[in-house]
N, C-alpha and C. Protein backbone atom coordinates (compact mmCIF):
# COMPACT_ATOMS: atom_id res chain seq x y z
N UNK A 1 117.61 102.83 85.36
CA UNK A 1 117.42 103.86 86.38
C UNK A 1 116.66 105.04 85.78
N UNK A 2 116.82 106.37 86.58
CA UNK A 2 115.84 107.14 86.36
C UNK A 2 114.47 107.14 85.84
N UNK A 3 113.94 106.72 87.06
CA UNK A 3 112.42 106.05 86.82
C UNK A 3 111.73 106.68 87.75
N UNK A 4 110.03 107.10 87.71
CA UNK A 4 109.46 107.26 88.44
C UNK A 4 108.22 106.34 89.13
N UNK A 5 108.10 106.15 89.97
CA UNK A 5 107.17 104.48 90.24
C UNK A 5 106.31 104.88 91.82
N UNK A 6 105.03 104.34 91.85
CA UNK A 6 104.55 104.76 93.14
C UNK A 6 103.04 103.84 93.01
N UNK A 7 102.39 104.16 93.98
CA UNK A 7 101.31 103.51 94.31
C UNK A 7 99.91 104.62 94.43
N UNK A 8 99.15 104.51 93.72
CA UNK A 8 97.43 105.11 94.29
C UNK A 8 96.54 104.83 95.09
N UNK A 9 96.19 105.14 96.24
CA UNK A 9 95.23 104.25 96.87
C UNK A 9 94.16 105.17 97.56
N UNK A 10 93.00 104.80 98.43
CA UNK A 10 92.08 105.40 98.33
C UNK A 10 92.29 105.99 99.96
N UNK A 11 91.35 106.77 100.64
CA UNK A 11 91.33 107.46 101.68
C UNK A 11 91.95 106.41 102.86
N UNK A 12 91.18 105.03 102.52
CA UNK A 12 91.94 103.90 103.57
C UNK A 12 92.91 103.43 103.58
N UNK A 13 93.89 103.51 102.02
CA UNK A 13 95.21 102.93 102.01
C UNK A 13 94.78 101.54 101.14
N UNK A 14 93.77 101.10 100.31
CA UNK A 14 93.27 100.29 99.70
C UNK A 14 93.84 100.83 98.04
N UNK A 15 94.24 99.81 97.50
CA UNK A 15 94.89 100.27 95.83
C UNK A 15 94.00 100.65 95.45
N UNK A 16 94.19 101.77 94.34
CA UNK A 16 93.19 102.14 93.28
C UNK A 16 93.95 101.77 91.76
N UNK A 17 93.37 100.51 91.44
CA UNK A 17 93.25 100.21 90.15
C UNK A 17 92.81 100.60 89.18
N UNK A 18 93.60 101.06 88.06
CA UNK A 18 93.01 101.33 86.48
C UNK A 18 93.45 102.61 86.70
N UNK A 19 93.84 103.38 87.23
CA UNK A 19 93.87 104.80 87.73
C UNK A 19 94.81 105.36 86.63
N UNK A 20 94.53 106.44 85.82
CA UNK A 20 95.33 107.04 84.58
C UNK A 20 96.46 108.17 85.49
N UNK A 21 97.90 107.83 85.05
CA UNK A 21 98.52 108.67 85.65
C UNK A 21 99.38 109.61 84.34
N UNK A 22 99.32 110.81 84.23
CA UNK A 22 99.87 111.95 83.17
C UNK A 22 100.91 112.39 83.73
N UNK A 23 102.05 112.71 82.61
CA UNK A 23 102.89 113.76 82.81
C UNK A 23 101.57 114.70 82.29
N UNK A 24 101.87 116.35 83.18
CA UNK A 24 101.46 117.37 82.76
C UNK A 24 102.42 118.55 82.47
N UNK A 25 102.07 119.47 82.21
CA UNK A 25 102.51 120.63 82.46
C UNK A 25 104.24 121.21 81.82
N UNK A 26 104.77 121.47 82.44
CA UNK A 26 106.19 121.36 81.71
C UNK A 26 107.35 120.24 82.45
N UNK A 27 106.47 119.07 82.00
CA UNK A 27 107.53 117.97 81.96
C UNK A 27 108.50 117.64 81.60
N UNK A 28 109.74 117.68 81.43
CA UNK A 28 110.47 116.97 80.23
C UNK A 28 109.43 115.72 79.52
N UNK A 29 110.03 116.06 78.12
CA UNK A 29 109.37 114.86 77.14
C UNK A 29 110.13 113.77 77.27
N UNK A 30 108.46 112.93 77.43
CA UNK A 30 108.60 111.48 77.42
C UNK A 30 107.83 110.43 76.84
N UNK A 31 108.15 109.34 76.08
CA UNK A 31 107.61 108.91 74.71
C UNK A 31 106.08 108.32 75.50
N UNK A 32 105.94 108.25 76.42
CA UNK A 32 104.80 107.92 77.44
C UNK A 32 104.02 108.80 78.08
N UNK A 33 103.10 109.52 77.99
CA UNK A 33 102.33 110.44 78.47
C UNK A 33 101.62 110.11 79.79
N UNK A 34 101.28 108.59 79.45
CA UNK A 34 100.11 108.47 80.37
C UNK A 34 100.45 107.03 81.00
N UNK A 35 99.96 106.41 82.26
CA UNK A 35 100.27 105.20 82.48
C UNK A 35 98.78 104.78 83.41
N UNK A 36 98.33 103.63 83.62
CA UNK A 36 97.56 103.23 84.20
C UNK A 36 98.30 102.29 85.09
N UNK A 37 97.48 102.42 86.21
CA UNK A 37 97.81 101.54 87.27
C UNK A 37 97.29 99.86 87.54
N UNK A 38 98.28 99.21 88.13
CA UNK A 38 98.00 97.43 87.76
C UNK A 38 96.74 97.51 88.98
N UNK A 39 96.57 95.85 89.09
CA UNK A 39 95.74 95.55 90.63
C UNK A 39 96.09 96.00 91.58
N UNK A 40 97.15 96.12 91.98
CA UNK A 40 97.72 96.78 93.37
C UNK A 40 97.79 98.03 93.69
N UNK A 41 97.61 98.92 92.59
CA UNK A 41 97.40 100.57 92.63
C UNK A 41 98.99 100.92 91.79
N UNK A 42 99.38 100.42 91.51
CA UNK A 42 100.98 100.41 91.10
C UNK A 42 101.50 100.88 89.93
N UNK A 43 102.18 102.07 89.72
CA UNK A 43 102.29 102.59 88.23
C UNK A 43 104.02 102.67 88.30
N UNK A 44 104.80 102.73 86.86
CA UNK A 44 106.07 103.17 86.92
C UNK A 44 106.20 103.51 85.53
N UNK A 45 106.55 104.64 85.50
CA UNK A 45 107.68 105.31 83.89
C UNK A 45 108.99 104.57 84.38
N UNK A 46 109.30 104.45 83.41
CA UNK A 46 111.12 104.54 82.93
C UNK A 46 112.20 104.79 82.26
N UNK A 47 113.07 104.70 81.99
CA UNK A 47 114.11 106.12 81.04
C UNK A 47 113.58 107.10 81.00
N UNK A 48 113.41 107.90 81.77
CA UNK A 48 113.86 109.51 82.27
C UNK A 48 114.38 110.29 82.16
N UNK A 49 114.19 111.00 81.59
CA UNK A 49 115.18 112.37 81.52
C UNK A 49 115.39 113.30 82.99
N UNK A 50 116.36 113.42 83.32
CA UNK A 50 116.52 114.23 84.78
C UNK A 50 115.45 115.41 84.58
N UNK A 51 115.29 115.15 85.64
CA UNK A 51 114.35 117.32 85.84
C UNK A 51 112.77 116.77 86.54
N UNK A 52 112.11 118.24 86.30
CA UNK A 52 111.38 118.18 87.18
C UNK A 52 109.95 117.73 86.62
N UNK A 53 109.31 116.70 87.22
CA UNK A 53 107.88 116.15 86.52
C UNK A 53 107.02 116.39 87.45
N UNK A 54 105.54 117.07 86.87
CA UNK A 54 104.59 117.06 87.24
C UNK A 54 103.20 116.09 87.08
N UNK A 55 103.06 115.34 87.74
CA UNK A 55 102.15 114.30 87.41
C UNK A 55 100.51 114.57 87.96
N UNK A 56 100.03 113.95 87.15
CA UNK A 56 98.40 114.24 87.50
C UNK A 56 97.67 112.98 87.70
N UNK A 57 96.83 112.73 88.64
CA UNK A 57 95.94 111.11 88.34
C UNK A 57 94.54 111.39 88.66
N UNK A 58 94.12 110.75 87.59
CA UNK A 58 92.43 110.35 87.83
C UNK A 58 92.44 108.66 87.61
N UNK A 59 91.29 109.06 88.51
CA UNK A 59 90.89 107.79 88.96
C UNK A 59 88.73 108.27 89.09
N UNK A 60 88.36 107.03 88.51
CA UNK A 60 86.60 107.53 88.28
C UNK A 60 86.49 107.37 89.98
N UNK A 61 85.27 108.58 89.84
CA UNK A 61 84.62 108.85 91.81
C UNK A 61 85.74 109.77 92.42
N UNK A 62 86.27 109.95 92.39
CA UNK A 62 87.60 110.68 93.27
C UNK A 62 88.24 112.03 92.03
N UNK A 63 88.50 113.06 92.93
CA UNK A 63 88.98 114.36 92.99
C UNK A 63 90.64 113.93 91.94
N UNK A 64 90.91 114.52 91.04
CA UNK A 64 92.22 114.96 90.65
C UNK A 64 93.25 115.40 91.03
N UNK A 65 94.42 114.97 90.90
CA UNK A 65 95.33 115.10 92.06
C UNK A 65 96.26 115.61 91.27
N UNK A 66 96.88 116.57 91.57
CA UNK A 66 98.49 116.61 90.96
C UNK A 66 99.46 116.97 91.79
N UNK A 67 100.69 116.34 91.73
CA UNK A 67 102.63 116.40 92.37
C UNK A 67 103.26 116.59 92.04
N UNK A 68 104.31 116.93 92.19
CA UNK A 68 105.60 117.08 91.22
C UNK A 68 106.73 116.17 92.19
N UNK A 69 107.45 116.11 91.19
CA UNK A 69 108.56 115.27 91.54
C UNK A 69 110.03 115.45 90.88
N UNK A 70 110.97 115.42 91.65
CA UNK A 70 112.25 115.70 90.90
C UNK A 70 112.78 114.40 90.47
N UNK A 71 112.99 114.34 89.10
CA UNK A 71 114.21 113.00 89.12
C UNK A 71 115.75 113.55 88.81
N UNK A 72 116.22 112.61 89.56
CA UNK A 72 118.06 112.81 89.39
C UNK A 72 118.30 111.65 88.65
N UNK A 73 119.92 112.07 87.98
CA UNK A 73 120.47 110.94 86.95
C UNK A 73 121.15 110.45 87.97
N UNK A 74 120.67 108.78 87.45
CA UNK A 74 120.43 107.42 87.90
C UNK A 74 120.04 107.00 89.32
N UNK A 75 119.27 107.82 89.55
CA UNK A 75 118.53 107.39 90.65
C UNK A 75 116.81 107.51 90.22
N UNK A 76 115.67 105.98 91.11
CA UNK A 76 114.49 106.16 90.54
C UNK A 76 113.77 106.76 91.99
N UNK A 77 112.88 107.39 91.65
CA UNK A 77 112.19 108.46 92.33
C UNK A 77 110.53 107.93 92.43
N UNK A 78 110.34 107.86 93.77
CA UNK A 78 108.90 107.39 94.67
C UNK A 78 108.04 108.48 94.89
N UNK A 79 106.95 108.06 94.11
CA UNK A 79 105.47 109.12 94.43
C UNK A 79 104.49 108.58 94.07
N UNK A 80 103.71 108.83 95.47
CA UNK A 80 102.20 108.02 95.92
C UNK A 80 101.82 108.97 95.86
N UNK A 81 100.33 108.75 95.70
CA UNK A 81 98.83 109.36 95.95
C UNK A 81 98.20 108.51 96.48
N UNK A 82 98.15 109.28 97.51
CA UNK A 82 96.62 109.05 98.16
C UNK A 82 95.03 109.71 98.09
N UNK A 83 94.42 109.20 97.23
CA UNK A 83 93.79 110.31 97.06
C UNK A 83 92.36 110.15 97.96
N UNK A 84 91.70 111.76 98.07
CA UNK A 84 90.87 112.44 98.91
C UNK A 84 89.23 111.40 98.41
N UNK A 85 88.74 111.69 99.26
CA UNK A 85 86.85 111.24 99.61
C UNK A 85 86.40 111.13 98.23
N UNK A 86 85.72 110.50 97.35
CA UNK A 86 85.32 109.96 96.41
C UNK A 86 84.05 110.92 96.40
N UNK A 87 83.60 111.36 95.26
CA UNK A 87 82.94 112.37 94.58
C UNK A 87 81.87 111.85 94.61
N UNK A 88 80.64 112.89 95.52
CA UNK A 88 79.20 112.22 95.43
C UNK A 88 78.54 112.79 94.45
């Protein structure tokens, strides 16, 4: 438990693959900084420290996104991006 897990996808709801997802900012530390997303747009941390995470994703062509998210002990915690119009 205490996991954070979610999906990236593009303005249509189509996965965005390869997509780098960061803790930023004042995260609790975690031996994982960064995660990339599978074929399906699909990323997850796990073992968690409770508190509050701020996550960031890039993805090439598209705008930078960042969320925050609370995790509670032993429960895992859902956050998508959808992210905005692809960078001309």
């Amino acid at each position: 438990m205490n996991s954070i897990y979610g999906r990236v996808t593009d303005p249509q709801g189509n996965p965005i693959p390869q997509a780098t997802v960061l803790f930023t900012g004042s995260s609790p530390t975690h031996t994982d900084i960064a995660a990339r997303t599978n074929a399906t747009g699909e990323y997850r941390y796990t073992n968690l420290t409770p508190g509050l995470y701020t996550l960031m994703v890039n993805a090439e062509g598209f705008p930078t996104q960042t969320q925050q998210i609370q995790v509670n002990s032993g429960e895992d915690a859902q956050l998508d991006f959808h992210l905005d119009s692809q960078i001309k």
